[in-house]
C-alpha atoms as a PDB file:
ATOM      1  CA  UNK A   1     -46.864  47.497  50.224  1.00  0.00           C
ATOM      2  CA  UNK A   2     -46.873  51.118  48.679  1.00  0.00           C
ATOM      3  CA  UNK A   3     -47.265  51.655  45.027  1.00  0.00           C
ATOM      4  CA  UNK A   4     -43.922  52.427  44.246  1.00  0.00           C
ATOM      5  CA  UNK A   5     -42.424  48.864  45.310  1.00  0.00           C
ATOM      6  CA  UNK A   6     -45.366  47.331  43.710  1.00  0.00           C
ATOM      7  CA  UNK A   7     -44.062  49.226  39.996  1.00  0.00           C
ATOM      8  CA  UNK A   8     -40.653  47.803  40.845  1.00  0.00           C
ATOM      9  CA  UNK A   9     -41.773  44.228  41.415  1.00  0.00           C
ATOM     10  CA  UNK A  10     -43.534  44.223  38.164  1.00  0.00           C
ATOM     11  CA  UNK A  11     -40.974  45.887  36.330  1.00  0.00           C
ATOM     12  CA  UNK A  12     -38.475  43.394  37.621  1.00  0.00           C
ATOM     13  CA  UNK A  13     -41.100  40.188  36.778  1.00  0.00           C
ATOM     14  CA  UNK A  14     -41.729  41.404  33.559  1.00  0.00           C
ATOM     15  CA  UNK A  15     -37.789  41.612  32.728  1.00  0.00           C
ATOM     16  CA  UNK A  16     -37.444  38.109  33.907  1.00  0.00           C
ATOM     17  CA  UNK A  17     -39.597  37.055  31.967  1.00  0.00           C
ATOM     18  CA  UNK A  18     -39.025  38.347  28.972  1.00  0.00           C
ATOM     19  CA  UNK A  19     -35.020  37.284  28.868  1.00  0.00           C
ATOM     20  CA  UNK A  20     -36.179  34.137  30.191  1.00  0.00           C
ATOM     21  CA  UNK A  21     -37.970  33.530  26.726  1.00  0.00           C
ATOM     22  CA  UNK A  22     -35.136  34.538  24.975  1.00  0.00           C
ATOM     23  CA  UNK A  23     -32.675  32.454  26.229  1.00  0.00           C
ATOM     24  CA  UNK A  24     -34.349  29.734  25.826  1.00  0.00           C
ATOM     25  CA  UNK A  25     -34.024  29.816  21.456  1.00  0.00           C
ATOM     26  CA  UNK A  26     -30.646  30.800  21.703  1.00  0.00           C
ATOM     27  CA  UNK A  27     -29.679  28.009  23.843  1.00  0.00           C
ATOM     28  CA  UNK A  28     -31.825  25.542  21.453  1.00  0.00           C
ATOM     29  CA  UNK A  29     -29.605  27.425  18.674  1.00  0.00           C
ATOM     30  CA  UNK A  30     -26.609  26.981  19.353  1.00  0.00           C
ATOM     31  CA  UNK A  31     -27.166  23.295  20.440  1.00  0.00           C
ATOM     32  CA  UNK A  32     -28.469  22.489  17.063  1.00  0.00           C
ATOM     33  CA  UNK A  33     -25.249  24.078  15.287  1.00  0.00           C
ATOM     34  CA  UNK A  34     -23.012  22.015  17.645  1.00  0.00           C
ATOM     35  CA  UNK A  35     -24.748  18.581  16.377  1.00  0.00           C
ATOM     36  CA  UNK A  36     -22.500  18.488  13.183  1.00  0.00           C
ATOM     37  CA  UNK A  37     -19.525  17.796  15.357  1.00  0.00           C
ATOM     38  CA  UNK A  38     -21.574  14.532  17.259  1.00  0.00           C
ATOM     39  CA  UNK A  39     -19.841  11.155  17.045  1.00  0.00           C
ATOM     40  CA  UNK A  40     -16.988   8.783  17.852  1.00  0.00           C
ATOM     41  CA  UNK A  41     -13.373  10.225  16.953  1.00  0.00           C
ATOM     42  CA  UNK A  42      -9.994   8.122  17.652  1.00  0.00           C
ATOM     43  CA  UNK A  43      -7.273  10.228  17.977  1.00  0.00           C
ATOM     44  CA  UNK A  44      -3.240  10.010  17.639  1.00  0.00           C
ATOM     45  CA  UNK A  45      -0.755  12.019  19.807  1.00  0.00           C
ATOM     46  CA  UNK A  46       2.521  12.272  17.841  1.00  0.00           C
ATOM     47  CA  UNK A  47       5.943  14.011  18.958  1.00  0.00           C
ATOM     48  CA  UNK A  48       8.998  14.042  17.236  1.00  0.00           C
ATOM     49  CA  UNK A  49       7.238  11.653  15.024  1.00  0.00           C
ATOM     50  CA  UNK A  50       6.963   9.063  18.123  1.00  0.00           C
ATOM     51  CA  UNK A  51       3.022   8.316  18.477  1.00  0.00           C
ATOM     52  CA  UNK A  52       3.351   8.521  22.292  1.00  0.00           C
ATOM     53  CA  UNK A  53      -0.495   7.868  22.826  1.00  0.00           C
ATOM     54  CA  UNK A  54      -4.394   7.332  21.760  1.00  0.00           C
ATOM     55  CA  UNK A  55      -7.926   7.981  22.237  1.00  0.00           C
ATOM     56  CA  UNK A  56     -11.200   7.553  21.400  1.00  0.00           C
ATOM     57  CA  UNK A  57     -13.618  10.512  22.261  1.00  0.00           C
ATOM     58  CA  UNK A  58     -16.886  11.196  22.031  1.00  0.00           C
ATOM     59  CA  UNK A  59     -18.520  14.367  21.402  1.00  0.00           C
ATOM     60  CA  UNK A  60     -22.327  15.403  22.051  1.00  0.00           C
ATOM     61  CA  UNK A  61     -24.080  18.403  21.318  1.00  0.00           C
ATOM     62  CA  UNK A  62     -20.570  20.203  21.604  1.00  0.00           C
ATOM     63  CA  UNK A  63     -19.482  18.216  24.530  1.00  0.00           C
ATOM     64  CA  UNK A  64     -16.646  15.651  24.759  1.00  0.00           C
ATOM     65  CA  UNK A  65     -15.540  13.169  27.176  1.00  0.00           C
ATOM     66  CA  UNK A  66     -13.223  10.022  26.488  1.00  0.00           C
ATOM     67  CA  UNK A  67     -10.347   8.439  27.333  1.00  0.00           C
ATOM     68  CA  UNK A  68      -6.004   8.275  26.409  1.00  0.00           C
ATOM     69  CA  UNK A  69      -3.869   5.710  26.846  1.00  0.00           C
ATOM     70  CA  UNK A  70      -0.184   6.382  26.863  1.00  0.00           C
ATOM     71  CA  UNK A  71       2.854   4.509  25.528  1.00  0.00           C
ATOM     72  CA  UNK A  72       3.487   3.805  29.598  1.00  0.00           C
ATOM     73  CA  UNK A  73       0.094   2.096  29.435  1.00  0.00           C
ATOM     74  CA  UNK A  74      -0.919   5.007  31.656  1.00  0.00           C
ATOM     75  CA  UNK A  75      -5.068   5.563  31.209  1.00  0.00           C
ATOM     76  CA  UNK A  76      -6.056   9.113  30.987  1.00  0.00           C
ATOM     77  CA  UNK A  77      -9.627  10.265  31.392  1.00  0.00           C
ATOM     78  CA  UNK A  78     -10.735  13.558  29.282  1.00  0.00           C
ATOM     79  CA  UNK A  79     -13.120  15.785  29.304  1.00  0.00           C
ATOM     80  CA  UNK A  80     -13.734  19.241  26.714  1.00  0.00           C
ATOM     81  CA  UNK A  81     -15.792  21.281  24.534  1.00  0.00           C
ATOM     82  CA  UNK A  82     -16.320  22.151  20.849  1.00  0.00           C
ATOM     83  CA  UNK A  83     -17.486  25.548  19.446  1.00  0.00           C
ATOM     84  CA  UNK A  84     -19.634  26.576  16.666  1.00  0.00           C
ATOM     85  CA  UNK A  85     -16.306  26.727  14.527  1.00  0.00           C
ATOM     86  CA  UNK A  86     -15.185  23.566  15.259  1.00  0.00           C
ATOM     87  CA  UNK A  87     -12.284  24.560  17.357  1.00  0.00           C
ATOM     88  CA  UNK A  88     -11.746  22.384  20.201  1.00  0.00           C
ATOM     89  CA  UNK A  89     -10.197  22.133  23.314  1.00  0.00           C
ATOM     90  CA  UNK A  90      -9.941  18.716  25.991  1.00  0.00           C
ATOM     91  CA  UNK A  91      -7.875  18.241  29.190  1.00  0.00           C
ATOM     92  CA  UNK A  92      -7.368  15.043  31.464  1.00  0.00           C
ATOM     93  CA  UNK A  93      -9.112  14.763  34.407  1.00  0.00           C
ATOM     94  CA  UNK A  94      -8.102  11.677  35.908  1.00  0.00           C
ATOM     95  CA  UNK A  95      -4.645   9.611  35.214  1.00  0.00           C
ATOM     96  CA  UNK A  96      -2.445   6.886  36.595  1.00  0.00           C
ATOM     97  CA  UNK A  97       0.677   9.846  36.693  1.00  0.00           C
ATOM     98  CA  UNK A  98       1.133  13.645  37.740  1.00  0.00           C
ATOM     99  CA  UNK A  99       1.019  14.272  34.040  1.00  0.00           C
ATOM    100  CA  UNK A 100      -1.818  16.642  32.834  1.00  0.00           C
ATOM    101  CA  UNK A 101      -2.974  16.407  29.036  1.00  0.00           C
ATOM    102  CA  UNK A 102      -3.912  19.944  27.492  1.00  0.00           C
ATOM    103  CA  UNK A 103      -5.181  19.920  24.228  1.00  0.00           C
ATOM    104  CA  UNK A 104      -6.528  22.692  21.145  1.00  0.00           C
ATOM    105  CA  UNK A 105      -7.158  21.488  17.770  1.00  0.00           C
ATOM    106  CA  UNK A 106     -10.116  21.980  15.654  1.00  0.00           C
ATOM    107  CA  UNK A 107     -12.772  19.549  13.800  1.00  0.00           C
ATOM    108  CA  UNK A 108     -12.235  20.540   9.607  1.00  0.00           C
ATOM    109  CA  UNK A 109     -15.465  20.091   7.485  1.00  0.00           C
ATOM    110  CA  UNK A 110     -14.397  16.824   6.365  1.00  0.00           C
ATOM    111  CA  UNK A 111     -14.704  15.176   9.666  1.00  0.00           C
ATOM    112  CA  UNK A 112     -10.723  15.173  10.470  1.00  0.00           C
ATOM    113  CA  UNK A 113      -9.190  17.006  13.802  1.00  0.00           C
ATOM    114  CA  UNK A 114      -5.896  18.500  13.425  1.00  0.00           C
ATOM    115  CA  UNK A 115      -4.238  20.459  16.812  1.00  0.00           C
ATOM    116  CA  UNK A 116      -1.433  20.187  19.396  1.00  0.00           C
ATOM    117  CA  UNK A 117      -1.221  19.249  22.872  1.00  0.00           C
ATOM    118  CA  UNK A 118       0.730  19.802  25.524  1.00  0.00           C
ATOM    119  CA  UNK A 119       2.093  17.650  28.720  1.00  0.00           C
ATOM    120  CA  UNK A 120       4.259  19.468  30.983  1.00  0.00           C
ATOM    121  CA  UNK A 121       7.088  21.040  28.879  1.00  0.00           C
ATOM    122  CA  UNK A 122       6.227  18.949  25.534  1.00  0.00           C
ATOM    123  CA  UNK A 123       4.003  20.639  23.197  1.00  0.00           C
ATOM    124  CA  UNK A 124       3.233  18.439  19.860  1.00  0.00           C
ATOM    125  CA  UNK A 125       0.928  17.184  17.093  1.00  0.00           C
ATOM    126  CA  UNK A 126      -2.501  15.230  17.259  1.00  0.00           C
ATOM    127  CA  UNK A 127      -4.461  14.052  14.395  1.00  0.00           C
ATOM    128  CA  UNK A 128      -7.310  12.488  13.791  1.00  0.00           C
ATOM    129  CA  UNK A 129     -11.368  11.847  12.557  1.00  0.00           C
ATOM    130  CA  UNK A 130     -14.655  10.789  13.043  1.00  0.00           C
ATOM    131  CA  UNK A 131     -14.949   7.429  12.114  1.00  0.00           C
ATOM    132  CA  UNK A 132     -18.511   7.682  13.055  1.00  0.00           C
ATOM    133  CA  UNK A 133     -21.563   9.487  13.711  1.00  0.00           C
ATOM    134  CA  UNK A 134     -23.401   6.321  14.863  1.00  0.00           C
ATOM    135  CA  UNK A 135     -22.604   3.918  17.068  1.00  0.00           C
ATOM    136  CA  UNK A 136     -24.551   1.468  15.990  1.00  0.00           C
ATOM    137  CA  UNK A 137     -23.293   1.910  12.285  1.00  0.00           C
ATOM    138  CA  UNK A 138     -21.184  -0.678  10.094  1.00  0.00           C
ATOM    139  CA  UNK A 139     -19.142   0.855   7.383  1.00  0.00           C
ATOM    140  CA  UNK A 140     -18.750  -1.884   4.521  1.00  0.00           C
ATOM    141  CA  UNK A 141     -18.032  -0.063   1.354  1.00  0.00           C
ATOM    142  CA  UNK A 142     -14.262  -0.541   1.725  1.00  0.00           C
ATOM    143  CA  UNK A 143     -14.426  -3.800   2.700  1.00  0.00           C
ATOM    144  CA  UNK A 144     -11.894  -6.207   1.099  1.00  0.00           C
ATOM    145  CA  UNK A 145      -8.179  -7.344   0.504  1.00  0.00           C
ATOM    146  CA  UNK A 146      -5.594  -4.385   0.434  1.00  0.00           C
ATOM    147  CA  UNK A 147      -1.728  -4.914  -0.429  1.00  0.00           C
ATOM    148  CA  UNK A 148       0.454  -2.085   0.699  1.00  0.00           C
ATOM    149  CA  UNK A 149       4.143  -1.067  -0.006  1.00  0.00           C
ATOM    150  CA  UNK A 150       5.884   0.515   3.222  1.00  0.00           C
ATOM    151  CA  UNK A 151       8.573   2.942   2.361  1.00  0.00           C
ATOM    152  CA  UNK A 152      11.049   4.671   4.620  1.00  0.00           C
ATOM    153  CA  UNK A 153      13.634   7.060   3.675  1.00  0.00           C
ATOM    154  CA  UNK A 154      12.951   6.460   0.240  1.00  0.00           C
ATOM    155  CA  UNK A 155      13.887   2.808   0.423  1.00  0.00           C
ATOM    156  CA  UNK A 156      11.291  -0.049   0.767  1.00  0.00           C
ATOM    157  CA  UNK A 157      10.868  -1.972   3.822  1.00  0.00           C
ATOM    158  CA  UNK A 158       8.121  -4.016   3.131  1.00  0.00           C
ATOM    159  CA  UNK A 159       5.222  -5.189   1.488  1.00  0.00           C
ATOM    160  CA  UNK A 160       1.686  -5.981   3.925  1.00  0.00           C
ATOM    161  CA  UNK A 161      -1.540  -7.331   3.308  1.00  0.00           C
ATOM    162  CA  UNK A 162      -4.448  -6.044   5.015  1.00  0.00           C
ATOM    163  CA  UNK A 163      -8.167  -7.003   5.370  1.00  0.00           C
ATOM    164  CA  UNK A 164     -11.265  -4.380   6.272  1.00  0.00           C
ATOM    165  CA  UNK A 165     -14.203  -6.770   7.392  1.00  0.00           C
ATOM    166  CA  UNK A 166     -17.050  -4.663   8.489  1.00  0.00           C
ATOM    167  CA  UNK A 167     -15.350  -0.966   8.764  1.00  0.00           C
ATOM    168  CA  UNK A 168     -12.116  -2.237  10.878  1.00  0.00           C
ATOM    169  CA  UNK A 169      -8.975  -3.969  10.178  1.00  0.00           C
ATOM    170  CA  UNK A 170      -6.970  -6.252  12.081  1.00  0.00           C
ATOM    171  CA  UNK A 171      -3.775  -7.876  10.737  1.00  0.00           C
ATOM    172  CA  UNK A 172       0.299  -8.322  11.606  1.00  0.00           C
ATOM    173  CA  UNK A 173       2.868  -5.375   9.560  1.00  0.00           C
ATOM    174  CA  UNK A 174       6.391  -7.766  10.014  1.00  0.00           C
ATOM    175  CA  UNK A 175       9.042  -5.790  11.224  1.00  0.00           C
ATOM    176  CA  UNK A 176      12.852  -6.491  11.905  1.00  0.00           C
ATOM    177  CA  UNK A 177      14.221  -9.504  13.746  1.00  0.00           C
ATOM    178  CA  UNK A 178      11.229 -11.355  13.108  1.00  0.00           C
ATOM    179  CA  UNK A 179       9.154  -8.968  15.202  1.00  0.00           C
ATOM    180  CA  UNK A 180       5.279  -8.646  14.209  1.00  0.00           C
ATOM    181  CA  UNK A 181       3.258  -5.310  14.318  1.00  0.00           C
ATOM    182  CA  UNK A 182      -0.283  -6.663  15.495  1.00  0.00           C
ATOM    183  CA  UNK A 183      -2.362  -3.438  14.246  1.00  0.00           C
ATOM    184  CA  UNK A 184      -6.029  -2.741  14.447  1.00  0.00           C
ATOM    185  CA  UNK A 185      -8.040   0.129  13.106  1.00  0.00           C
ATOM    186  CA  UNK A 186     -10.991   1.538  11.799  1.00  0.00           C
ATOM    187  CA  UNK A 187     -12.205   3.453   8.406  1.00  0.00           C
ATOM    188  CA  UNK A 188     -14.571   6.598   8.195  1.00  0.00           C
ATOM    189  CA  UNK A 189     -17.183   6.171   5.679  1.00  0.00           C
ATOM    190  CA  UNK A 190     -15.164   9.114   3.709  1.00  0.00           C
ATOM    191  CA  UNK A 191     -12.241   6.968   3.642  1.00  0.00           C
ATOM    192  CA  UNK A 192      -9.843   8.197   6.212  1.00  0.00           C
ATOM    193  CA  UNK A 193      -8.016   5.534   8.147  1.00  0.00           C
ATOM    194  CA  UNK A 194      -6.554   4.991  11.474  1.00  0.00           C
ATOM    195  CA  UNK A 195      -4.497   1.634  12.233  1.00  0.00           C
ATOM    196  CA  UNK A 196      -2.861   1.677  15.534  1.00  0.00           C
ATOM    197  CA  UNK A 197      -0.661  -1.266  17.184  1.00  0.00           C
ATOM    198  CA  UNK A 198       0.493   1.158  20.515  1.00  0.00           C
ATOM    199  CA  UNK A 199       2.251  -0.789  23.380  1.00  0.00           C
ATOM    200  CA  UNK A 200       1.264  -4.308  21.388  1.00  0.00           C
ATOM    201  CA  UNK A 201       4.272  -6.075  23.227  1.00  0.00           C
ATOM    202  CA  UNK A 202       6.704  -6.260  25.848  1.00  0.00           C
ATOM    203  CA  UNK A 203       9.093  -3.537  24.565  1.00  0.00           C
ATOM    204  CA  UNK A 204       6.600  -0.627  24.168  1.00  0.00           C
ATOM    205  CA  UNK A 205       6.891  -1.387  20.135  1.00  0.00           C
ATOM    206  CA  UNK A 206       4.241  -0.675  17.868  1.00  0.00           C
ATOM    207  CA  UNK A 207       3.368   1.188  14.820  1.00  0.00           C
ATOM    208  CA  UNK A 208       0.843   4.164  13.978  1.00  0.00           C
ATOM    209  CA  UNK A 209      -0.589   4.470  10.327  1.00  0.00           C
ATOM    210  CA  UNK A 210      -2.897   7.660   9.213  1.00  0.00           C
ATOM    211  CA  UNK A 211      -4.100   7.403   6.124  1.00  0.00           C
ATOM    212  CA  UNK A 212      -6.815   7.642   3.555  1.00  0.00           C
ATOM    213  CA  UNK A 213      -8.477   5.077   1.256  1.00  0.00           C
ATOM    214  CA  UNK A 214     -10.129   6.717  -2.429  1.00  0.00           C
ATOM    215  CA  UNK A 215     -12.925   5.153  -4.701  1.00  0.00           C
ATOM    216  CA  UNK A 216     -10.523   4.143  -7.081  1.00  0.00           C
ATOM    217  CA  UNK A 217      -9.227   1.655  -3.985  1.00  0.00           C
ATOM    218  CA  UNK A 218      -5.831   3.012  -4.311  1.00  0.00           C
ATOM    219  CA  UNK A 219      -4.575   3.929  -0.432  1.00  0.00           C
ATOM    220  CA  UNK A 220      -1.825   6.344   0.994  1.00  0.00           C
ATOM    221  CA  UNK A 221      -0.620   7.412   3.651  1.00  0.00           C
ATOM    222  CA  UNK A 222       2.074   7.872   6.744  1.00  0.00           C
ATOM    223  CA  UNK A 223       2.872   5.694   8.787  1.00  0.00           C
ATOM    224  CA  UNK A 224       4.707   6.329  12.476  1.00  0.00           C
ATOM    225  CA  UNK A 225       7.171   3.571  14.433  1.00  0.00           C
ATOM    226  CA  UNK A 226       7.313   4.281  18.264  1.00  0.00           C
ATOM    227  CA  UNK A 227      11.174   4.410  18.291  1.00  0.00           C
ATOM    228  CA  UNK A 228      10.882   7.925  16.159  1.00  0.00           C
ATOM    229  CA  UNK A 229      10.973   6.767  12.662  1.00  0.00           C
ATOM    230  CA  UNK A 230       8.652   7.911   9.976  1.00  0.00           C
ATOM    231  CA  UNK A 231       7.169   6.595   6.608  1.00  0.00           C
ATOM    232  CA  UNK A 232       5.245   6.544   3.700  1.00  0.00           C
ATOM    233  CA  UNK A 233       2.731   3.750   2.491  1.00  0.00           C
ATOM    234  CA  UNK A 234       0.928   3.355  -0.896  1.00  0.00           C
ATOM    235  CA  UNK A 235      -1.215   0.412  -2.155  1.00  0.00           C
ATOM    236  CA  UNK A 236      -4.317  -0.924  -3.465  1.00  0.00           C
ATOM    237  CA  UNK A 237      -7.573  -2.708  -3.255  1.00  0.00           C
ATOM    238  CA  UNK A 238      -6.531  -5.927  -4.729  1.00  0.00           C
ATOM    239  CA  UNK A 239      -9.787  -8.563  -3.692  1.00  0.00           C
END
């Protein structure tokens, strides 16, 4: 070997090297600002004001993978990503249909994701939040007896009771011709809620409430009926 490929070799080592050193921080870096994102999310897809699916996803150090169920009971398996910024971005992978899910939202400092998503020519809303960081963790601060007043089109259609045992809530919203919403949901330990009673019977009925719970114990929110209809709700801790 002649001297002038042994300078190249140990020019080209020493390079090596030295970005190989470097990489490795930034890597660690950018990991560690991607950790603020971690935890369970559930998720509502809403066009035309139709909740037309929902998901629970889970994100590590920036990565996501979960799964949607449809208002055709069609499963959907997702993967995606999160940046630095919180911005977002999940597609399906696997699915019981030809339909792809696209999504782009973004994770706000509060723990709530707001974006849109797309499935062949439909483009529309999704909302949701973290409802935890830790698997393993019980939210109980909310915990109690809630009455709520249901209001659509600025006339009342009801008054429901609710119950949070343990973080979650499971209860029946009446409806019309003696029809019963059978909801369940979860809270955030910042008080955001997420009640969801998708494909609950035979007709593809069910209702979709987002809200948020306060200190006070007075709740409000919207609430979404799969036929297209929209509300509000209001109420308060009352046990």
């Amino acid at each position: 070997m002649n001297n002038k490929t042994t300078y190249f070799i140990i020019i080209f080592i020493s390079l090596f090297s030295f970005f190989s050193c470097q990489y490795l921080p930034i890597k660690k870096g950018k990991t560690d600002e991607l950790k603020k994102y971690d935890g369970s999310y559930s998720i509502s897809f809403i066009c035309g004001d139709i909740c037309m699916a929902k998901a629970i996803i889970e994100i590590k150090d920036g990565k996501i993978d979960g799964q949607v169920k449809n208002i055709k009971k069609q499963n959907f398996l997702v993967i995606g990503y999160v940046e630095k910024q919180g911005d977002l971005q999940l597609q399906s992978i696997s699915e019981d249909s030809d339909e792809i899910i696209e999504a782009y939202g973004k994770i706000n400092n509060d723990g709530t994701l707001t974006g849109t998503y797309s499935v062949e020519e439909r483009t529309c809303k999704l909302m949701g939040f973290c409802y935890t960081k830790d698997k393993n963790e019980i939210v109980t601060q909310y915990d109690g007896k809630y009455l709520l007043e249901l209001v659509r089109g600025g006339k009342k259609i009801t008054d429901v009771q609710v119950t949070i045992s343990n973080g979650e809530f499971h209860t029946n919203v009446p409806a019309k011709a003696n029809e019963l919403y059978k909801i369940e949901g979860m809270i955030s330990k910042d008080g955001n809620i997420i009640l969801n009673t998708l494909f609950s019977d035979s007709n593809d009925k069910g209702i979709t409430v987002i809200g948020s719970i306060n200190k006070d114990g007075s709740v409000k929110g919207d609430y979404y009926i799969n036929i297209g209809k929209k509300g509000v709700f209001s109420g308060k801790k009352v046990q």
